[in-house]
Protein backbone atom coordinates (compact mmCIF):
# COMPACT_ATOMS: atom_id res chain seq x y z
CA UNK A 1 -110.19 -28.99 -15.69
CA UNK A 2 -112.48 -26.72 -13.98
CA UNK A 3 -110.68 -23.25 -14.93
CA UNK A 4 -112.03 -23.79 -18.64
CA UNK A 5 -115.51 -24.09 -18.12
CA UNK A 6 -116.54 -20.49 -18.83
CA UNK A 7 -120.31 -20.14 -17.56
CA UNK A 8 -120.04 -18.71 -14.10
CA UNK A 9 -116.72 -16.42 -15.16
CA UNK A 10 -118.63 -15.08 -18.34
CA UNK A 11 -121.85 -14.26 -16.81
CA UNK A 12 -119.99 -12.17 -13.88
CA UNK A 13 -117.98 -10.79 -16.06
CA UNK A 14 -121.36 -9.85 -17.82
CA UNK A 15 -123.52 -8.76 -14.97
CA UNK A 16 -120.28 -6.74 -13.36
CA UNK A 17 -119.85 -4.53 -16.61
CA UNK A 18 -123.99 -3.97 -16.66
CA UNK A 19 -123.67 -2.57 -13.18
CA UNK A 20 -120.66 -0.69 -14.30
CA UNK A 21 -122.59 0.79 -17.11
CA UNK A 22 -125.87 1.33 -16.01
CA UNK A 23 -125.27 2.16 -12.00
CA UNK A 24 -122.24 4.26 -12.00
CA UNK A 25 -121.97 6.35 -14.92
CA UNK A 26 -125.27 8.60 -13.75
CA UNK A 27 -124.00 8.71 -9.64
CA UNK A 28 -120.86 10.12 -11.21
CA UNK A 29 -122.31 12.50 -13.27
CA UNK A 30 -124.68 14.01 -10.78
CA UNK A 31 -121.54 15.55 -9.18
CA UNK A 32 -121.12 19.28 -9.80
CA UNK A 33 -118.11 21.39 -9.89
CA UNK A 34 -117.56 24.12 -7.33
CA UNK A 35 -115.95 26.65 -9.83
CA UNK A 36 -117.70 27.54 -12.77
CA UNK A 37 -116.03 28.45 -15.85
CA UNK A 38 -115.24 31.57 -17.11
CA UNK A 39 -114.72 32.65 -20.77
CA UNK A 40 -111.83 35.23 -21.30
CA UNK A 41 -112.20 38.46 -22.64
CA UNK A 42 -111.88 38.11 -26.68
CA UNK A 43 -108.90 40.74 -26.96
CA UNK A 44 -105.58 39.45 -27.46
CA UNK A 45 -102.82 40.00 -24.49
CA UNK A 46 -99.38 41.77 -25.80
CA UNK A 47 -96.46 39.27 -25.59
CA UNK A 48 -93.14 40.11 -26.42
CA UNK A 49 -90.77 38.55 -28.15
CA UNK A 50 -87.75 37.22 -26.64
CA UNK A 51 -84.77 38.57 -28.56
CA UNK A 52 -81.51 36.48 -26.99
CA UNK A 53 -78.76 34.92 -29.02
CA UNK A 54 -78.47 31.77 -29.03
CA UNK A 55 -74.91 31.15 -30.19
């Protein structure tokens, strides 16, 4: 049975996650984002309390 003979299927499998690891990952993160982020000012904003009953 030819399906169980593992030694082409293993070393794609092997060579395909190398390329996955090594090529990708760096092309992906040379992408930069458009919007930088912004920190928020360190005082707290007022929020009020909802006061409805609930019964």
């Amino acid at each position: 049975m030819p399906q169980l003979n593992p030694a082409p299927w293993f070393a794609i499998l092997v060579f395909s996650w190398l390329i996955f690891l090594t090529v990708i990952p760096p092309k992906v993160m040379n992408h930069s984002f458009t919007n930088e982020i912004t920190t928020l000012n360190a005082e707290k904003l007022k929020s009020d309390t909802w006061n409805w009953p609930w019964h």
